[in-house]
N, C-alpha and C. Protein backbone atom coordinates (compact mmCIF):
# COMPACT_ATOMS: atom_id res chain seq x y z
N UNK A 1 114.94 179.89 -11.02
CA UNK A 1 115.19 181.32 -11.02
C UNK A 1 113.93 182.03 -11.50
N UNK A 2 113.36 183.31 -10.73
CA UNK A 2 112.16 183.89 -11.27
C UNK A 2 113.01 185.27 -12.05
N UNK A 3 112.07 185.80 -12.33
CA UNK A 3 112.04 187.29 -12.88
C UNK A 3 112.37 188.16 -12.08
N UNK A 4 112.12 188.16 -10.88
CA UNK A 4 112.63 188.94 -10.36
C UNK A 4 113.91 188.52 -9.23
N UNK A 5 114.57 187.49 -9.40
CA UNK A 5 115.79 187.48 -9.26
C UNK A 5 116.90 187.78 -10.38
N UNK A 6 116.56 187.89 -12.04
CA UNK A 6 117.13 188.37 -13.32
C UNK A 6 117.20 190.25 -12.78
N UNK A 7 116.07 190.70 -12.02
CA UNK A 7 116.14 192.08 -11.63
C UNK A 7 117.17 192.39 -10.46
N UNK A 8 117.07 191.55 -9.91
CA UNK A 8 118.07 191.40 -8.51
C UNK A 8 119.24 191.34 -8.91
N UNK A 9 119.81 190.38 -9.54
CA UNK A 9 121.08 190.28 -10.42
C UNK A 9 121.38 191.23 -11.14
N UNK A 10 121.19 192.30 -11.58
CA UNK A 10 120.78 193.11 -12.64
C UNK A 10 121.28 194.50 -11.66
N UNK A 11 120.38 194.67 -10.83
CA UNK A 11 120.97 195.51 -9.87
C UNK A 11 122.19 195.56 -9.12
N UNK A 12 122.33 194.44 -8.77
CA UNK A 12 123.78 194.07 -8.21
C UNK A 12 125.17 194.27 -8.53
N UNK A 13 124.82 193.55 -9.74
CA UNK A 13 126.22 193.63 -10.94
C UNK A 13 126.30 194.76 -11.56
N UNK A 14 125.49 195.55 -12.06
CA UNK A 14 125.44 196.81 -13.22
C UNK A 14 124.42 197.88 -12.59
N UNK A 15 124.68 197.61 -11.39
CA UNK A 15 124.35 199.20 -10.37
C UNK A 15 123.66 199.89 -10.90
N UNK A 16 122.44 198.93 -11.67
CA UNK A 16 121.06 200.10 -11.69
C UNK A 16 120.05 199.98 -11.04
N UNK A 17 119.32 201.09 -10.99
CA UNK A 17 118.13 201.15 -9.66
C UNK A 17 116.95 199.85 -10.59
N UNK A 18 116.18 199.95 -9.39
CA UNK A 18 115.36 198.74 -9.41
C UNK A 18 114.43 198.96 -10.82
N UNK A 19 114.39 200.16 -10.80
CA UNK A 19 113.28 200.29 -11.84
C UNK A 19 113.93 199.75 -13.43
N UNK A 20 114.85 200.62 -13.41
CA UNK A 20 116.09 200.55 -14.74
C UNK A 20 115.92 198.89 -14.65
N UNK A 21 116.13 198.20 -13.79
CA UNK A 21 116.62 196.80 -14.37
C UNK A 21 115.28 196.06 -14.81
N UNK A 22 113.95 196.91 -13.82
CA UNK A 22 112.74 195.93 -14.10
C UNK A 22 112.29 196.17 -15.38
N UNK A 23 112.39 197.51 -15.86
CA UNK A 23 112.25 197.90 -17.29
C UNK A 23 113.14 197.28 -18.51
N UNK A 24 114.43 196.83 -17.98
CA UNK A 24 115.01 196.24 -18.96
C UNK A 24 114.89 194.74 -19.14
N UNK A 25 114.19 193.64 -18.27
CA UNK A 25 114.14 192.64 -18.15
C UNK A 25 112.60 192.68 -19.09
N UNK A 26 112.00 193.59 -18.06
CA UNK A 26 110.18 193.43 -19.26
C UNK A 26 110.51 193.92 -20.74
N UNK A 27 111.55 194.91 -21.17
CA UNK A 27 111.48 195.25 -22.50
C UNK A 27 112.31 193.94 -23.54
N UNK A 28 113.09 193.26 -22.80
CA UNK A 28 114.03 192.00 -23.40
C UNK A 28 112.92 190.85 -23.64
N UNK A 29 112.26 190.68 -22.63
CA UNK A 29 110.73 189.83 -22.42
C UNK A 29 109.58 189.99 -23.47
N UNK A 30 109.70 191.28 -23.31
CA UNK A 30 108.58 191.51 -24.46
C UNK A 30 108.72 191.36 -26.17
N UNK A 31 109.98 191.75 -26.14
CA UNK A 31 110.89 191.64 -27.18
C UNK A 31 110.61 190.65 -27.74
N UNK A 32 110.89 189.51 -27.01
CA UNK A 32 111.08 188.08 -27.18
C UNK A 32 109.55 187.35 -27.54
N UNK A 33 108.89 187.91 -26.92
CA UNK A 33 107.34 187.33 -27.09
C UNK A 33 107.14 187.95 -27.95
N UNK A 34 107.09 189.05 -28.58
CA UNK A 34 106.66 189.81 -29.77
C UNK A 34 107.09 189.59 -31.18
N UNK A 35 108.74 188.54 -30.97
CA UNK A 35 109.26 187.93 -32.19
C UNK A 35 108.64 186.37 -32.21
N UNK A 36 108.25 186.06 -31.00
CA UNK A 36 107.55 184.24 -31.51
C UNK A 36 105.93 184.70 -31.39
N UNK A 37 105.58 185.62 -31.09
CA UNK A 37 103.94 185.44 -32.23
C UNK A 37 103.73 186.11 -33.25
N UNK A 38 105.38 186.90 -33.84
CA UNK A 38 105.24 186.96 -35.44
C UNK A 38 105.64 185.57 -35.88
N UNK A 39 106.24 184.74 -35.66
CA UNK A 39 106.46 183.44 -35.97
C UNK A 39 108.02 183.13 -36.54
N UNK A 40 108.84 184.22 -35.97
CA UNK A 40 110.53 184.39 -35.91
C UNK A 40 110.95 183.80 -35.03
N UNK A 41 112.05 183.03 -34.92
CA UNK A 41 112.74 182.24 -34.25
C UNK A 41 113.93 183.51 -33.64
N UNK A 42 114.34 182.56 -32.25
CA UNK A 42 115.26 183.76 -31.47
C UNK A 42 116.27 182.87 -31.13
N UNK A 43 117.60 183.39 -31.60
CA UNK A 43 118.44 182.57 -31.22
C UNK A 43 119.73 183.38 -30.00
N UNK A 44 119.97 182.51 -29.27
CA UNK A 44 120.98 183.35 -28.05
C UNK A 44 122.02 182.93 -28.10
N UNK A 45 123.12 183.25 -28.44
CA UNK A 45 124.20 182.48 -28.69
C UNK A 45 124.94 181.77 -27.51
N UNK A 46 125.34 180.61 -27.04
CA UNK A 46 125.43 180.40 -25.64
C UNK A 46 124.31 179.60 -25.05
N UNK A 47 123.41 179.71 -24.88
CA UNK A 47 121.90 179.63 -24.65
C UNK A 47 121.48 178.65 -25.06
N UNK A 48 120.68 178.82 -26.33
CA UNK A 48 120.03 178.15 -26.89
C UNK A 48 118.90 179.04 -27.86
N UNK A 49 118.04 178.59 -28.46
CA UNK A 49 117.31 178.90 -29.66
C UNK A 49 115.69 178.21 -29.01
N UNK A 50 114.68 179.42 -29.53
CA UNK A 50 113.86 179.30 -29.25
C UNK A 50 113.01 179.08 -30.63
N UNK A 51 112.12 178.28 -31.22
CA UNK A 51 112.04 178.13 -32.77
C UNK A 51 110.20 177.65 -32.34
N UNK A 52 109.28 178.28 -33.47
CA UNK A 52 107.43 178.43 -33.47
C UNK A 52 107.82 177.19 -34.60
N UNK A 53 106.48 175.98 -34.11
CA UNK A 53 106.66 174.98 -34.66
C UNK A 53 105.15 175.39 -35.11
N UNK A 54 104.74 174.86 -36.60
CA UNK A 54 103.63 174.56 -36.66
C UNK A 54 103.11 173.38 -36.06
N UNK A 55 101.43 173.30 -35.99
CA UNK A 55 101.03 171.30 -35.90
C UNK A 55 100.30 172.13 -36.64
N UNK A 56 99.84 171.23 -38.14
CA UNK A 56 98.55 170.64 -38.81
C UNK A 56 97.22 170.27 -37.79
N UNK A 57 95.81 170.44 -37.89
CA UNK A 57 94.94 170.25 -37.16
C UNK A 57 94.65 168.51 -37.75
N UNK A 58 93.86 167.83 -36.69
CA UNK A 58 93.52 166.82 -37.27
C UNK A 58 92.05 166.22 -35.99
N UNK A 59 91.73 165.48 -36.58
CA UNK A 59 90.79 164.77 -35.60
C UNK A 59 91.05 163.97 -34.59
N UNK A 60 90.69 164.09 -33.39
CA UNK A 60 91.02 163.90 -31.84
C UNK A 60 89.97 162.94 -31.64
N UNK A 61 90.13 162.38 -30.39
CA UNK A 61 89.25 161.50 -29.96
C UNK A 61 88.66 161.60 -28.29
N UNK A 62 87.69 162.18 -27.86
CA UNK A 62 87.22 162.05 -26.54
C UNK A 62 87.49 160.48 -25.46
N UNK A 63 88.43 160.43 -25.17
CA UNK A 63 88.43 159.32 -24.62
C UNK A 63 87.33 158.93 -23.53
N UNK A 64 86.50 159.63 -23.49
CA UNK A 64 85.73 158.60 -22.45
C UNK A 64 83.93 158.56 -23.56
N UNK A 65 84.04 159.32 -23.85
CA UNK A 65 82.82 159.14 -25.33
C UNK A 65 83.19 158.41 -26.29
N UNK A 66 84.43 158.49 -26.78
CA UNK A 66 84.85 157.85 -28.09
C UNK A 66 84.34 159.15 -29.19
N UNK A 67 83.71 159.95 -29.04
CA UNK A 67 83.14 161.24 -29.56
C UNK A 67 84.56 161.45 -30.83
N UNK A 68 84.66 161.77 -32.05
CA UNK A 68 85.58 162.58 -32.59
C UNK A 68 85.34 163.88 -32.73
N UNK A 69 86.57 164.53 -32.30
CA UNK A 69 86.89 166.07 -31.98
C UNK A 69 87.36 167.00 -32.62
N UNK A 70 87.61 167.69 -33.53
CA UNK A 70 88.25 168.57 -34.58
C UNK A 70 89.47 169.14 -33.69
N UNK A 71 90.56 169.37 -33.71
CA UNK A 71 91.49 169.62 -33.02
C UNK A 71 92.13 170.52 -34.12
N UNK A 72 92.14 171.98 -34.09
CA UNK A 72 92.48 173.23 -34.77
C UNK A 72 94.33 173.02 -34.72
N UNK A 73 94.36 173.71 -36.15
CA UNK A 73 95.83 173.73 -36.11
C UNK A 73 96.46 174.45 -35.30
N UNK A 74 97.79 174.25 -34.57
CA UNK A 74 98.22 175.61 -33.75
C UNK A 74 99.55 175.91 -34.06
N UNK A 75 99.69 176.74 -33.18
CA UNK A 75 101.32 176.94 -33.09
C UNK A 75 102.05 176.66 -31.24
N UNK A 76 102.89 175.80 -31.54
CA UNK A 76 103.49 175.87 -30.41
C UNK A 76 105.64 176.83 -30.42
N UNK A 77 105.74 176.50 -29.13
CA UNK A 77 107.03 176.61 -28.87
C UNK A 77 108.21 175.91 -28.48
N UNK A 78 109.42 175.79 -29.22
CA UNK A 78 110.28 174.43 -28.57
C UNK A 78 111.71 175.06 -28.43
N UNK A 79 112.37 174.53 -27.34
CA UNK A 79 113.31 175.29 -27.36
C UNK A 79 114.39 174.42 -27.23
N UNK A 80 116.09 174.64 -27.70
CA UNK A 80 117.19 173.85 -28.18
C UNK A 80 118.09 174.46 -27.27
N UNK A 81 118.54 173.60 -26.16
CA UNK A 81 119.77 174.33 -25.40
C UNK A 81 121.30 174.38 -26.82
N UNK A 82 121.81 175.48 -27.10
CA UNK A 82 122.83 175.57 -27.49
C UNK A 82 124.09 174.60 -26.84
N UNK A 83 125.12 174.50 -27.58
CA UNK A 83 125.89 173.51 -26.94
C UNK A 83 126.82 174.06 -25.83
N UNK A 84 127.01 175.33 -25.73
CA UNK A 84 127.74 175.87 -24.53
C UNK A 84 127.35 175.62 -22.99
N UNK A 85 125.75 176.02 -23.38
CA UNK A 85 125.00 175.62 -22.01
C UNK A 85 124.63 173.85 -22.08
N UNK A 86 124.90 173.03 -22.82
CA UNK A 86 124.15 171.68 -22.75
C UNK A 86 125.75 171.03 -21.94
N UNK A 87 126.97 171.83 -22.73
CA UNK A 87 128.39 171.00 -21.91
C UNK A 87 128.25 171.36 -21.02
N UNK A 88 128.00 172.78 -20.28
CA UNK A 88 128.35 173.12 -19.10
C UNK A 88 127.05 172.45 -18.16
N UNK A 89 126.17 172.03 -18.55
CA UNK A 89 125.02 171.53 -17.63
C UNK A 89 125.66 169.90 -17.34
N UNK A 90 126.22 169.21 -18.19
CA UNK A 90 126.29 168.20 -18.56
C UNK A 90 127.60 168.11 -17.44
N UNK A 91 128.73 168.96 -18.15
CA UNK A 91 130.13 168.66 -17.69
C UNK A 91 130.33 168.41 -16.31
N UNK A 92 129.13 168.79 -15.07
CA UNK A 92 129.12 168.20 -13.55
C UNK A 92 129.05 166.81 -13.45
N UNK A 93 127.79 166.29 -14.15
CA UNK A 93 127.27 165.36 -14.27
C UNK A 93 127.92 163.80 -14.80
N UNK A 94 129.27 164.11 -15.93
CA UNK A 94 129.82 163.58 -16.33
C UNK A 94 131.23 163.42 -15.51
N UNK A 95 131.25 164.27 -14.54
CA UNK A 95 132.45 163.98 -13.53
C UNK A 95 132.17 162.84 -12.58
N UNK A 96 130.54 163.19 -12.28
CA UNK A 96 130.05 162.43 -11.05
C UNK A 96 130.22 161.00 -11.44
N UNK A 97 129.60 160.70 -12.87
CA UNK A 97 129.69 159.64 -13.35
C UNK A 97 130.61 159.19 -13.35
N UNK A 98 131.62 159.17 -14.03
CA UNK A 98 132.68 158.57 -13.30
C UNK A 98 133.55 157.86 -12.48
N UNK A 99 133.20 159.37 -11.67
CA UNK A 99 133.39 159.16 -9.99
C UNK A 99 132.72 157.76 -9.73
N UNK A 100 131.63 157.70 -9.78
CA UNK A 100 130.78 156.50 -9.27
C UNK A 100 130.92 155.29 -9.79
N UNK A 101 131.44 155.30 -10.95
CA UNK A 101 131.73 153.98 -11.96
C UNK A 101 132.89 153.23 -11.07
N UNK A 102 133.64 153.96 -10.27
CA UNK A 102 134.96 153.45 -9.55
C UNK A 102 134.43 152.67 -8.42
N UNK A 103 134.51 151.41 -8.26
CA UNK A 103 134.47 150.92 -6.78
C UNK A 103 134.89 150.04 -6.32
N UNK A 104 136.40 150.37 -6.89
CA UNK A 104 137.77 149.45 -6.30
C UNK A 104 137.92 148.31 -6.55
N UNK A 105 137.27 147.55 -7.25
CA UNK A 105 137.54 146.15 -7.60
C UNK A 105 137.84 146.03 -8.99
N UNK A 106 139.12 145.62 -9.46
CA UNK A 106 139.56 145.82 -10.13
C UNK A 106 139.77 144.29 -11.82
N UNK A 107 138.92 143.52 -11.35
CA UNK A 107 138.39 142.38 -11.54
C UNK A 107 137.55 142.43 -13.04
């Protein structure tokens, strides 16, 4: 799914013009980026949780020099599907299984 199918959807369902929805998708967006490079975690209930991990810097290694590299501390991003969306992703998957475990011999 891109961004601008969240606008498409957006229009569809809650009958606002294109602009209204593109403005509300970039202001939710921005939102969101503006709370993980203060270093606040965002949580969606349903969803999942988006949480700024530190790494400590440490010394790296050039693999084809063998050279050691100073590798700066950073910040990354990791994100936790909530359990609403992890059953419902899951709950197809666990039918199929199943399904397939069966193959009539009863042995």
């Amino acid at each position: 799914m891109l961004k601008s199918d969240l606008i498409a959807m957006l229009v569809a369902k809650r009958q606002l013009t294109q602009k209204q929805a593109e403005q509300t998708v970039e202001t939710i967006f921005d939102s969101m980026k503006d709370a993980l490079c203060k270093g606040e975690n965002i949580e969606i209930r349903g969803l999942g949780a988006f949480h700024v991990k530190q790494y400590q810097g440490y010394n790296g290694r050039n693999p084809k020099t063998g050279a050691v590299i100073p590798v700066k501390p950073k910040r990354g991003i990791l994100f936790r599907t909530g359990k609403e969306l992890r059953e419902r992703v899951n709950g197809g998957t666990a039918e199929l299984a199943d399904a397939g475990s069966d193959d009539g011999d009863d042995t």
